[in-house]
Protein backbone atom coordinates (compact mmCIF):
# COMPACT_ATOMS: atom_id res chain seq x y z
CA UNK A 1 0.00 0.00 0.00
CA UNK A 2 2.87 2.54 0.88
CA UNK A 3 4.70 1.88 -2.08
CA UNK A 4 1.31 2.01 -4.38
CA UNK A 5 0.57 5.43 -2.35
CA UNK A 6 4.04 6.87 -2.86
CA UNK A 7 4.16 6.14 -6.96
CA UNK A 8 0.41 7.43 -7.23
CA UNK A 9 2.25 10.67 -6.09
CA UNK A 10 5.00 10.54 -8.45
CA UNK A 11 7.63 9.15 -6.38
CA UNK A 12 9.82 6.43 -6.40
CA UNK A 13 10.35 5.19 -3.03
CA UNK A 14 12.95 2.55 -2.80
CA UNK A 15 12.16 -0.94 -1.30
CA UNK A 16 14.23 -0.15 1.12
CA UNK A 17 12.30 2.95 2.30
CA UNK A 18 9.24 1.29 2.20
CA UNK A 19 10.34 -1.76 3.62
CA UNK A 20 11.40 0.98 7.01
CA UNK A 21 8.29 2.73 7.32
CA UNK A 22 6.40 -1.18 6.78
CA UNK A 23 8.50 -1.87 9.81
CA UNK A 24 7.77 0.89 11.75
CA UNK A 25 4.15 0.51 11.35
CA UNK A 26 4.08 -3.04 12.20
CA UNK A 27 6.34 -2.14 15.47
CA UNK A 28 3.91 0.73 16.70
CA UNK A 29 1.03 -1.56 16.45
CA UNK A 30 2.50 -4.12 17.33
CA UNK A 31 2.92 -2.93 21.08
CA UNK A 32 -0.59 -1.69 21.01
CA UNK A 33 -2.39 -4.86 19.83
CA UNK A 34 0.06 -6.46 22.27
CA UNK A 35 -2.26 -3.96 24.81
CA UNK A 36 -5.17 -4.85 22.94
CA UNK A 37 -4.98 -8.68 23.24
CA UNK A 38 -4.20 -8.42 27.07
CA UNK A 39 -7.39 -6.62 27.48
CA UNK A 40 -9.13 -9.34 25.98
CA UNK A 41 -7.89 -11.96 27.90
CA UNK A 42 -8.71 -10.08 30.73
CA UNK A 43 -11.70 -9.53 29.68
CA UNK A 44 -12.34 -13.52 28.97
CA UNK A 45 -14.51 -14.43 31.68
CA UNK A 46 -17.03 -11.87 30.57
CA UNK A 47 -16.74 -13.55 26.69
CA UNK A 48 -17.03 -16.95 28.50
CA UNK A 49 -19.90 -15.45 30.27
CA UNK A 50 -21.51 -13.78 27.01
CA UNK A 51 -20.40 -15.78 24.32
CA UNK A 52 -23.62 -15.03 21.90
CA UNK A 53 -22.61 -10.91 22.55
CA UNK A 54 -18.35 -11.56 23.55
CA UNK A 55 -17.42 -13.20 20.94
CA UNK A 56 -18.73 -10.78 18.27
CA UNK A 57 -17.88 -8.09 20.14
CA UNK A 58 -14.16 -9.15 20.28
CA UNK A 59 -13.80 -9.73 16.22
CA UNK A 60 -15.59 -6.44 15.95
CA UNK A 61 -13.45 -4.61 17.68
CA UNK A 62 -10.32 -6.45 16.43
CA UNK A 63 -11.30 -5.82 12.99
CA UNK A 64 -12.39 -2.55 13.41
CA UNK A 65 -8.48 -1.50 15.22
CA UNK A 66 -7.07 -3.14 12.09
CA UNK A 67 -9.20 -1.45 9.50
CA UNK A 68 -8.11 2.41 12.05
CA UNK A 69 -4.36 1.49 11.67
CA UNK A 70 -4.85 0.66 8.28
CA UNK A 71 -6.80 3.92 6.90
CA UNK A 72 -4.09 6.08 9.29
CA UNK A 73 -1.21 4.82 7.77
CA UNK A 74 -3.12 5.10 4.22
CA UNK A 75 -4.15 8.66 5.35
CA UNK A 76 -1.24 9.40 6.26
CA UNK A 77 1.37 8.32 3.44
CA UNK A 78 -1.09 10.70 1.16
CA UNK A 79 -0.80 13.51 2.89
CA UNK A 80 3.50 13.01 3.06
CA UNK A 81 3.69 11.83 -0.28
CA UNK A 82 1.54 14.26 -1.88
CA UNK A 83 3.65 17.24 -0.88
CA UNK A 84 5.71 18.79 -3.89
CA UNK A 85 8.72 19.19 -1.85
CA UNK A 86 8.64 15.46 -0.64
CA UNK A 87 12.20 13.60 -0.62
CA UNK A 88 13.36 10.39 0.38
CA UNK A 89 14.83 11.68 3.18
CA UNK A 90 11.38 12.79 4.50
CA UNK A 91 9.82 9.23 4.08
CA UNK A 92 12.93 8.29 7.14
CA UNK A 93 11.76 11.02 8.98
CA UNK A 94 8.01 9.93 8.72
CA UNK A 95 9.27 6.31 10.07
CA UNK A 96 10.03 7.49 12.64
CA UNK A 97 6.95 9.86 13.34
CA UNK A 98 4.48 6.94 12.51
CA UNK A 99 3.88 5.25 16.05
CA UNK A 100 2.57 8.57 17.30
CA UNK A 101 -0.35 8.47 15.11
CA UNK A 102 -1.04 5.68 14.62
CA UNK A 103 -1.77 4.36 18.25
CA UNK A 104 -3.53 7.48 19.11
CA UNK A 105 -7.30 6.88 20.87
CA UNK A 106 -9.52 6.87 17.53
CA UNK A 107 -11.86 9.43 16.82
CA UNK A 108 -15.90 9.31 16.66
CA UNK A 109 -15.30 10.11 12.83
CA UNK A 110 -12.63 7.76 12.37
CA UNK A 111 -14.58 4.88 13.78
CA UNK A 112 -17.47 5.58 12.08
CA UNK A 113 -15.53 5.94 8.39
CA UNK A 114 -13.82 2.84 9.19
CA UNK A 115 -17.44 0.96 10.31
CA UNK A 116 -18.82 2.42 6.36
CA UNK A 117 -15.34 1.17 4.79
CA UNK A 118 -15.61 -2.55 6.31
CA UNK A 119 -19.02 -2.36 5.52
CA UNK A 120 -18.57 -1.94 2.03
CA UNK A 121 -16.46 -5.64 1.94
């Protein structure tokens, strides 16, 4: 996707650049569905408990944290890429940028665009 993103913009990032900033979006959410996945085993007995609403609930919100890290990188590599003045050497500098927004708390609107994206599959 980043390197589909970047040449839709007119750049040629190498496969070494976007093999970086794959890696450090994997790593940022890595830790936080490391967070997420904790919480759900905590939250276990109440899925044991609830399995007709748990269960659901759990791929619900699993896929709906993928589909949020997904659209921010997306978002994200646009908005970088799209930039006249962008250079290789920015594309470093947004690896290392990436785990801050990424594992923000999502939005009301980003939930909801993400709910009417997956929806659409």
């Amino acid at each position: 996707m980043i390197g589909a993103i970047a040449k839709k913009a007119g750049h040629d990032l190498s496969l070494t650049v976007t093999a970086k900033l794959v890696a450090a979006g994997v790593s940022a959410v890595s830790g936080y569905v490391l967070g997420s996945k904790l919480l759900t085993w905590a939250a276990a007995p109440l899925i044991l408990a609830f399995p007709v609403a748990g269960v659901p609930a759990a791929v619900a919100v699993n896929a709906t944290l993928n589909g949020l890290f997904t659209l921010r990188l997306g978002v994200a590599c646009a908005n970088k890429f799209s930039r006249p003045n962008f250079h290789a050497m920015d594309a470093m500098e947004f690896a290392l940028d990436i785990s801050g927004f990424l594992i923000k708390m999502p939005k009301k609107e980003e939930l909801v665009l993400v709910k009417d994206l997956l929806a659409k599959f």
